[in-house]
Protein backbone atom coordinates (compact mmCIF):
# COMPACT_ATOMS: atom_id res chain seq x y z
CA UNK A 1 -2.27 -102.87 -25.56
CA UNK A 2 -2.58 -99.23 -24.46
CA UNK A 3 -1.02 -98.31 -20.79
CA UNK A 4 -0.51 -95.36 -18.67
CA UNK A 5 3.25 -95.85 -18.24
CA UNK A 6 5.34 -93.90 -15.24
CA UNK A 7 9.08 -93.87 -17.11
CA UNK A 8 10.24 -91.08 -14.47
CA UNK A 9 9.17 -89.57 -11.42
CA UNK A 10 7.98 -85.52 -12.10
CA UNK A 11 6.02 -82.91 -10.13
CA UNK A 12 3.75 -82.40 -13.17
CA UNK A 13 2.67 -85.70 -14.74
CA UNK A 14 5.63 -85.14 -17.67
CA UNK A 15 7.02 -88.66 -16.54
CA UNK A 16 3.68 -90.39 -17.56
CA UNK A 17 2.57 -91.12 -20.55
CA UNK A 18 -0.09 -93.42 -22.59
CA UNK A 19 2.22 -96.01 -24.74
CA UNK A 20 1.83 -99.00 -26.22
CA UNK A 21 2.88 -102.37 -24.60
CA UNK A 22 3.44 -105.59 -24.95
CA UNK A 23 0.26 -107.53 -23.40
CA UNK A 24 1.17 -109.25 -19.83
CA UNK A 25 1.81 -112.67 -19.65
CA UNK A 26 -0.04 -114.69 -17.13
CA UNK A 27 2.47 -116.15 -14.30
CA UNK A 28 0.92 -119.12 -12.42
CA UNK A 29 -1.68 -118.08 -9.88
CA UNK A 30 -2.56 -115.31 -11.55
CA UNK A 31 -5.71 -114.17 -13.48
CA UNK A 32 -5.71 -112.27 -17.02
CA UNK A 33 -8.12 -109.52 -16.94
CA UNK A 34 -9.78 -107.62 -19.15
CA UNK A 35 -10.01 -103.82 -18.00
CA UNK A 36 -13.22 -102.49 -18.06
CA UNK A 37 -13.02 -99.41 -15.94
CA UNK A 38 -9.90 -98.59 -13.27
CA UNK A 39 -10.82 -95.59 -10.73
CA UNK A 40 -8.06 -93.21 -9.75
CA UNK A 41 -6.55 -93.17 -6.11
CA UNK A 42 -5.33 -90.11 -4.21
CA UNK A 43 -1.93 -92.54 -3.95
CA UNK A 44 -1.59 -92.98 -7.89
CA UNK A 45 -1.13 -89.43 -8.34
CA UNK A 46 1.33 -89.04 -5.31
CA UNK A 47 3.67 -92.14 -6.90
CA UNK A 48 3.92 -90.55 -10.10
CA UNK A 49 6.06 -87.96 -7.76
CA UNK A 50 7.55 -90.65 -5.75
CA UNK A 51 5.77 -89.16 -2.47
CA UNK A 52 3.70 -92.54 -1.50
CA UNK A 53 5.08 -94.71 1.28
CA UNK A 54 5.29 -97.76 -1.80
CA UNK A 55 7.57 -96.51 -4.30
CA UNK A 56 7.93 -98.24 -7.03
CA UNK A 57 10.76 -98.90 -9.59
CA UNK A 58 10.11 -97.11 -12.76
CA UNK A 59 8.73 -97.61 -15.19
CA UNK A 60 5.74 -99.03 -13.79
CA UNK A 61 2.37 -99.15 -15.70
CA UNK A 62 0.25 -96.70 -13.05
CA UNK A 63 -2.97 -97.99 -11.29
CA UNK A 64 -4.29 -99.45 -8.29
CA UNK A 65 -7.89 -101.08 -9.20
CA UNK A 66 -9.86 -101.72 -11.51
CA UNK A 67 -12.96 -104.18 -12.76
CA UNK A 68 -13.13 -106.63 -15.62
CA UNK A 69 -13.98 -109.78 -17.47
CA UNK A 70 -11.42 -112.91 -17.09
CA UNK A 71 -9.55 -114.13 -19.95
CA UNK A 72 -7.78 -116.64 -17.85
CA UNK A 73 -7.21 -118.19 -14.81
CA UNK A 74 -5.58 -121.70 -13.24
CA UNK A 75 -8.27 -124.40 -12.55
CA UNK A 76 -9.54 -124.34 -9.21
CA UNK A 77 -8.47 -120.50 -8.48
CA UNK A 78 -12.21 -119.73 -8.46
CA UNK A 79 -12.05 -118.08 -11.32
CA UNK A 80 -13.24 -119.03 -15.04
CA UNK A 81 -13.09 -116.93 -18.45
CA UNK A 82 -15.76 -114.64 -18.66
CA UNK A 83 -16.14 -113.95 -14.62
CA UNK A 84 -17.08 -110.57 -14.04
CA UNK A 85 -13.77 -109.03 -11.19
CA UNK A 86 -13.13 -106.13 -9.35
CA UNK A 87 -9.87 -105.66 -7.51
CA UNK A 88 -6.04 -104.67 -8.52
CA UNK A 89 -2.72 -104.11 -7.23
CA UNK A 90 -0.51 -101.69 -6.28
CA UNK A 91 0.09 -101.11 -9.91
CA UNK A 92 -0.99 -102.03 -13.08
CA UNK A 93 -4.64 -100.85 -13.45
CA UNK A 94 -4.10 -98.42 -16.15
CA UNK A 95 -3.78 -101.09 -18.94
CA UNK A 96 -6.47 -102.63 -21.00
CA UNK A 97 -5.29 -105.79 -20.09
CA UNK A 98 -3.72 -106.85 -16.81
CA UNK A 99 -2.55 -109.88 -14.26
CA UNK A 100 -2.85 -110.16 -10.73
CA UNK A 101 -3.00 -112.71 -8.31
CA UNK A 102 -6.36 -114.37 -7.48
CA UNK A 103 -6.00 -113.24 -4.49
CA UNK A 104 -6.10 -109.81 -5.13
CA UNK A 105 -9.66 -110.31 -7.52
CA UNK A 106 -12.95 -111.17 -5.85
CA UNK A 107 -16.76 -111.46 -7.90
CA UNK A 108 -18.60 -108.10 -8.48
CA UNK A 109 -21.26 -107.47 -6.87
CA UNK A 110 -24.98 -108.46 -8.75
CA UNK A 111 -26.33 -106.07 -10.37
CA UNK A 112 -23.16 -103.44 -10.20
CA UNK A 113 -21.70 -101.89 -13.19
CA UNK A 114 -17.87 -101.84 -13.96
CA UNK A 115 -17.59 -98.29 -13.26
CA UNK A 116 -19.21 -98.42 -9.97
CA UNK A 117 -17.10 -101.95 -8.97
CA UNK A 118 -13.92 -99.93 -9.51
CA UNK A 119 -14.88 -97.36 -7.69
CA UNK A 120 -15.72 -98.97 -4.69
CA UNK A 121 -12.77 -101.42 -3.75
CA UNK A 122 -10.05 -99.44 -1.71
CA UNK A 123 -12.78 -96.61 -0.68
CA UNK A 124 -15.38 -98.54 0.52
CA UNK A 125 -12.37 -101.36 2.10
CA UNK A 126 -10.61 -98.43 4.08
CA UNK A 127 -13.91 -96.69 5.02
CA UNK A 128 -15.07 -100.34 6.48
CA UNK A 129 -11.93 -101.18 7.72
CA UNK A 130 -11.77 -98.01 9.94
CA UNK A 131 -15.41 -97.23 11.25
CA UNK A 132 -16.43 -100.94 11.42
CA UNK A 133 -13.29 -103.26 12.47
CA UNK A 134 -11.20 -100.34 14.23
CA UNK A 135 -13.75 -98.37 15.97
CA UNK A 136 -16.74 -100.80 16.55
CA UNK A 137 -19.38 -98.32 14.50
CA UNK A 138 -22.65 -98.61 16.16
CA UNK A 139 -25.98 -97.33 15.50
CA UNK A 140 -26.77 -93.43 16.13
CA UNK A 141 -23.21 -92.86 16.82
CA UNK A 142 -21.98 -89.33 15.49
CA UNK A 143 -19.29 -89.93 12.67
CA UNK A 144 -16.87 -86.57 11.94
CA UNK A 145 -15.70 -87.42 8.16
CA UNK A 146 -13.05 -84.88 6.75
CA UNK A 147 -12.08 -84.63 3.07
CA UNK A 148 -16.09 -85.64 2.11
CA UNK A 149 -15.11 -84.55 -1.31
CA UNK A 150 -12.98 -87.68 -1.80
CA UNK A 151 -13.57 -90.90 -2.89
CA UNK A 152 -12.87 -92.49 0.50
CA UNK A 153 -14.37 -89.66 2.92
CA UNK A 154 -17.42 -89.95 0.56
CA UNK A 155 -17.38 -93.75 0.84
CA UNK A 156 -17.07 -93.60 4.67
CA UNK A 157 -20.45 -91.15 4.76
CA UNK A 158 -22.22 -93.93 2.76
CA UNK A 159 -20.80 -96.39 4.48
CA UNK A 160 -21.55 -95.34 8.45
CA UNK A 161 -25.06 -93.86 7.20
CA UNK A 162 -26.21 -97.14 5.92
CA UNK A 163 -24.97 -98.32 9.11
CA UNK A 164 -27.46 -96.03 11.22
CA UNK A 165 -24.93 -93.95 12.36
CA UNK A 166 -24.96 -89.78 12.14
CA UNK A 167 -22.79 -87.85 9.81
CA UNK A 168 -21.39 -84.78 9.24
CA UNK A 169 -19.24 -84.28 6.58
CA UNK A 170 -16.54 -81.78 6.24
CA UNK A 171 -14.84 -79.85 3.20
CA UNK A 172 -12.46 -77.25 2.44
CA UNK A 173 -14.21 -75.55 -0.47
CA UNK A 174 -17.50 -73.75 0.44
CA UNK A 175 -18.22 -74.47 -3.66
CA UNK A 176 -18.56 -78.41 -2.42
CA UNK A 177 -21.14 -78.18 -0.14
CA UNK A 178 -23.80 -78.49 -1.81
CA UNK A 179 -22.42 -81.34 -3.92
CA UNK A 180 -21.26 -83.25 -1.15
CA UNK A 181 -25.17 -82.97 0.24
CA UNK A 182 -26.36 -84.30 -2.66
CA UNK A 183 -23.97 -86.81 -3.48
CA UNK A 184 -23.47 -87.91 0.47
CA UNK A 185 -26.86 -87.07 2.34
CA UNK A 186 -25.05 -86.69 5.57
CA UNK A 187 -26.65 -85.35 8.27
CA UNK A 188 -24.51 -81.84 8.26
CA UNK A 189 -22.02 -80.48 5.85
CA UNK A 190 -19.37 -77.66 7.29
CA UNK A 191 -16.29 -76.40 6.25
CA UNK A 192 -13.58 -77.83 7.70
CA UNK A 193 -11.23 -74.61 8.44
CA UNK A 194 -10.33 -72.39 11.45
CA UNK A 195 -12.52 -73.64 14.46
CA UNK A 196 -15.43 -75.55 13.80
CA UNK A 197 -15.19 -77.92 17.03
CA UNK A 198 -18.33 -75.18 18.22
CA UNK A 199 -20.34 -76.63 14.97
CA UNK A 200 -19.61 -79.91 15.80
CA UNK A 201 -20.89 -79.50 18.66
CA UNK A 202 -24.19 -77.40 18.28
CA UNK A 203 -25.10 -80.24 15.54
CA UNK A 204 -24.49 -83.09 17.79
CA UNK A 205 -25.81 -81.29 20.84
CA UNK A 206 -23.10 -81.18 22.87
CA UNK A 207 -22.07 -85.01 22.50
CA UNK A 208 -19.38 -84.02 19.82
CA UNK A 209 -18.09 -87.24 17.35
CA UNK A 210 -17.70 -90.63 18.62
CA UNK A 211 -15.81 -91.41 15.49
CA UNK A 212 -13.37 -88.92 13.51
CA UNK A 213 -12.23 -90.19 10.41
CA UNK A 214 -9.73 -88.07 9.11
CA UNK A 215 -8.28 -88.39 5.62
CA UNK A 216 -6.46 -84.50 5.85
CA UNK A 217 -4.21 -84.36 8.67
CA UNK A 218 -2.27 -81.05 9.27
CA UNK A 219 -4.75 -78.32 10.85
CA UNK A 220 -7.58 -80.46 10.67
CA UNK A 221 -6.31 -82.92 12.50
CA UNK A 222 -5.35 -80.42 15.30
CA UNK A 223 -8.57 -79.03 15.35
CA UNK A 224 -9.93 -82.46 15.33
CA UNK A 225 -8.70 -83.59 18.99
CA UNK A 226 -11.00 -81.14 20.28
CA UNK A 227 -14.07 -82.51 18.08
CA UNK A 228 -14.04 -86.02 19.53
CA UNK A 229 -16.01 -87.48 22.52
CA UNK A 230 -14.47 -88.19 25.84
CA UNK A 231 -14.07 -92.16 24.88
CA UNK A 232 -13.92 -91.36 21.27
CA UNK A 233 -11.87 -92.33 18.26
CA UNK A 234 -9.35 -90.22 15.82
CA UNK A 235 -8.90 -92.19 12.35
CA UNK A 236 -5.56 -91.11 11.24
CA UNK A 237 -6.39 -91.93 7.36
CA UNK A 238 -3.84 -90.01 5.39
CA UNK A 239 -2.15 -86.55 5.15
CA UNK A 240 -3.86 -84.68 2.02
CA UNK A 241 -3.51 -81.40 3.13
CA UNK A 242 0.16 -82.18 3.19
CA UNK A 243 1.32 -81.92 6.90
CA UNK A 244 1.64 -84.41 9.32
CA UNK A 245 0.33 -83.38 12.20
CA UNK A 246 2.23 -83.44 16.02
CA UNK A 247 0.13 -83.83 19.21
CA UNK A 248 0.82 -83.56 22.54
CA UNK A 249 -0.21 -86.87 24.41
CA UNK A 250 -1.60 -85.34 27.61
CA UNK A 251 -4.37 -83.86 25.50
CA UNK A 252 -5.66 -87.82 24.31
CA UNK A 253 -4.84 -88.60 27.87
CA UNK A 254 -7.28 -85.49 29.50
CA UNK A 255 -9.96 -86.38 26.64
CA UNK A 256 -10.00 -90.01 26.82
CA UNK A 257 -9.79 -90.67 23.40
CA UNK A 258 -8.06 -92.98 21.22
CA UNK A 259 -5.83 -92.20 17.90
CA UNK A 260 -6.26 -95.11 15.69
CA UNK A 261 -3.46 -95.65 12.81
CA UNK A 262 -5.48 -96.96 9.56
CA UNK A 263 -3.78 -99.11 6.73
CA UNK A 264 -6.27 -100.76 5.55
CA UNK A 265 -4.43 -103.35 2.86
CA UNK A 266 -1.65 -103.64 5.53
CA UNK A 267 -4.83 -105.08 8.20
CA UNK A 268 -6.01 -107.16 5.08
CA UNK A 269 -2.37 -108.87 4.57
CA UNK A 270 -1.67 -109.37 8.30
CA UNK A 271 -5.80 -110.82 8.86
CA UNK A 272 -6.62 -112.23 5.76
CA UNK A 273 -9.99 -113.72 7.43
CA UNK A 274 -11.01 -110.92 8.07
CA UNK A 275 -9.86 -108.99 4.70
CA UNK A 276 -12.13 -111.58 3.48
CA UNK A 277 -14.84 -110.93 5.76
CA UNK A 278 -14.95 -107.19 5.18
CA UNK A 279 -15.10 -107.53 1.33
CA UNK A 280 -17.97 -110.04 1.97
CA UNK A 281 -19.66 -107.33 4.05
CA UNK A 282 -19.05 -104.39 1.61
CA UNK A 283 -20.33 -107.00 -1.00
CA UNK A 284 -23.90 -107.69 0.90
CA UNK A 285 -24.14 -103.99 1.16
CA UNK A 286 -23.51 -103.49 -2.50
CA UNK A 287 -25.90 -105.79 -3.60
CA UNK A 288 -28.84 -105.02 -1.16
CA UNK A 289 -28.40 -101.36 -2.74
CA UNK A 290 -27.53 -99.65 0.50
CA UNK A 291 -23.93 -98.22 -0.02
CA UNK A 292 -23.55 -96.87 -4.11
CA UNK A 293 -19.89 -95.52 -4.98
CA UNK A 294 -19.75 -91.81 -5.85
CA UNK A 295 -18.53 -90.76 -9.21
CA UNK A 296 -17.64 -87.62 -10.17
CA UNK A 297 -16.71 -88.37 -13.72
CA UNK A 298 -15.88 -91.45 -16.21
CA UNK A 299 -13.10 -90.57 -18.68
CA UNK A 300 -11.86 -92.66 -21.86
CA UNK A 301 -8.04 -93.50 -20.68
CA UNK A 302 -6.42 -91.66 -23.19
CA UNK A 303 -7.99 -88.54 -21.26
CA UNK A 304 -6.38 -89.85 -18.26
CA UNK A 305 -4.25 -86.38 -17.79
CA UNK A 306 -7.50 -84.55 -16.99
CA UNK A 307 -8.34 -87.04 -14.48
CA UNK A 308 -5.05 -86.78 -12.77
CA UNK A 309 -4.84 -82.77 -12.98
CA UNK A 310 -8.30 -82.90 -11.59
CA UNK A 311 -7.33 -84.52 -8.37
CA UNK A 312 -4.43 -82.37 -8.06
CA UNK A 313 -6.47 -79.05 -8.37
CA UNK A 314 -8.95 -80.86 -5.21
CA UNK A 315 -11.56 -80.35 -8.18
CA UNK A 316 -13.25 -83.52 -7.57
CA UNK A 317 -16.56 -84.89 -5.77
CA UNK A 318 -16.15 -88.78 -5.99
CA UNK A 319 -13.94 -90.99 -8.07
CA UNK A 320 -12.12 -90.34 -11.32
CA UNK A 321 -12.90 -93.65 -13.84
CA UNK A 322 -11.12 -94.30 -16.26
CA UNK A 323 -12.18 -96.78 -19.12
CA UNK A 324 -9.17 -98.05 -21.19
CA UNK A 325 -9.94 -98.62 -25.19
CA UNK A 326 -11.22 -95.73 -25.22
């Protein structure tokens, strides 16, 4: 089978390559899986440098999730040959065939496509995760979502507007703007540089965010502490713009708010009910056709290099697919 193999760690993808492998071999408790489609994460192209928290040994076959048909399974895993998947590990998705644990694999959504199911797994579980189980998202609640041009700041504008809550979306490229409308429908779009807590709060009236869910980190995060509500929340996502932020604690203190740490597959290992219970929910939501992943483009996997430059030139509005066999 064809995989996108990591045999050395590089700046510039010159590690990776797409090579020919022997196909996995099914250990008990896992499923075989048929790769359909396999979206690309922000943290696939940071462990091809060695720069994400998990670092694994290489080689590694690169690739968090994907969606597929079973070829096999154990009796009584819940899973039978021909079951339509979506789910993944921390690596491995970037294979026409692969095996994970059952665990890791739950039933697509009815009436969802492969390329939308792979799409929507770690966004839409981190955007749920945050908003819903850390913050206790409520109805017309103001939602502040930085890097809207990614696949899980895009996923948590879907995700709080079908919700009821009020969005505005942020981006550092004026050129995304009007994508980011279109694709997100949020109730504002502003650029996210210099000081823009007095947009914030012209467009909320004064209230500024309940909710700040903040994917970025660095100057937006700074700028962020004085965006938030006096009771509010700061989502500390991740830390694309490359700087982790400092903050003094008297200014949480003076403001009232809260800074929230958000992993969501850590809160899904350590609460497995309710891991279960939010997939459930993103499920329902899925199938009642009121969230829809965001995809900027699907690429055959032996184009995977333009996917992977693409996110590293910020180019994208949505998630990179990738369908392998192609």
């Amino acid at each position: 089978m064809q995989a996108l193999r990591v045999d050395r760690l590089s700046d510039d993808l010159s590690g990776a390559s797409l090579i020919d492998l022997p196909e996995p071999v099914r250990a008990p408790g896992e499923v075989l899986v048929r790769v359909r489609a396999a979206s690309l994460n922000f943290p696939d192209l940071l462990m091809t440098r060695g720069e994400y928290q998990f670092k694994p040994a290489v080689p590694f076959t690169s690739g968090l999730e994907f969606a597929g048909e079973v070829l096999e399974a154990d009796p009584g895993s819940g899973f039978a040959p021909g079951d339509k998947v979506m789910g993944g590990n921390k690596t491995g998705a970037f294979a026409e065939i692969a095996s994970v644990s059952a665990d890791k694999l739950s039933a697509m959504p009815r009436g969802m496509d492969f390329p939308a199911a792979a799409a929507m797994g770690a966004a839409y579980s981190t955007a749920y995760t945050g908003l819903v189980e850390l913050c206790g998202l409520k109805p017309g609640q103001w939602v502040l979502v930085h890097g809207a041009s990614g696949g899980v700041g895009l996923a948590a504008c879907d995700l709080a507007r079908a919700l009821g809550a009020k969005v505005i979306a942020t981006t550092g490229s004026a050129a995304k703007v009007e994508r980011i409308a279109a694709l997100a429908h949020p109730d504002a779009v502003i650029l996210a540089e210099g000081r823009f807590r007095e947009q914030v709060a012209d467009i909320t009236g004064g209230a500024l965010a309940d909710i700040v869910f903040d994917p970025v980190g660095g100057d937006v995060f700074d700028e962020s502490t004085r965006c938030v509500a006096f009771g509010g929340k700061l989502v500390v996502v991740g830390f694309t713009s490359g700087r982790i932020a400092d903050i003094s604690t008297n200014i949480p203190l003076i403001k009232g708010f809260s800074i929230v740490g958000l992993r969501a597959g850590e809160y899904a290992r350590r609460f497995p009910a309710r891991g279960q219970a939010i997939q459930s929910a993103i499920k329902a939501l899925a199938e009642e056709e009121r969230i829809t992943p965001a995809i900027d483009r699907t690429l055959p996997l032996s184009q995977w290099r333009e996917g992977f430059e693409a996110m590293a030139r910020r180019d994208l509005v949505g998630k990179v697919v990738f369908v392998p066999g192609t």
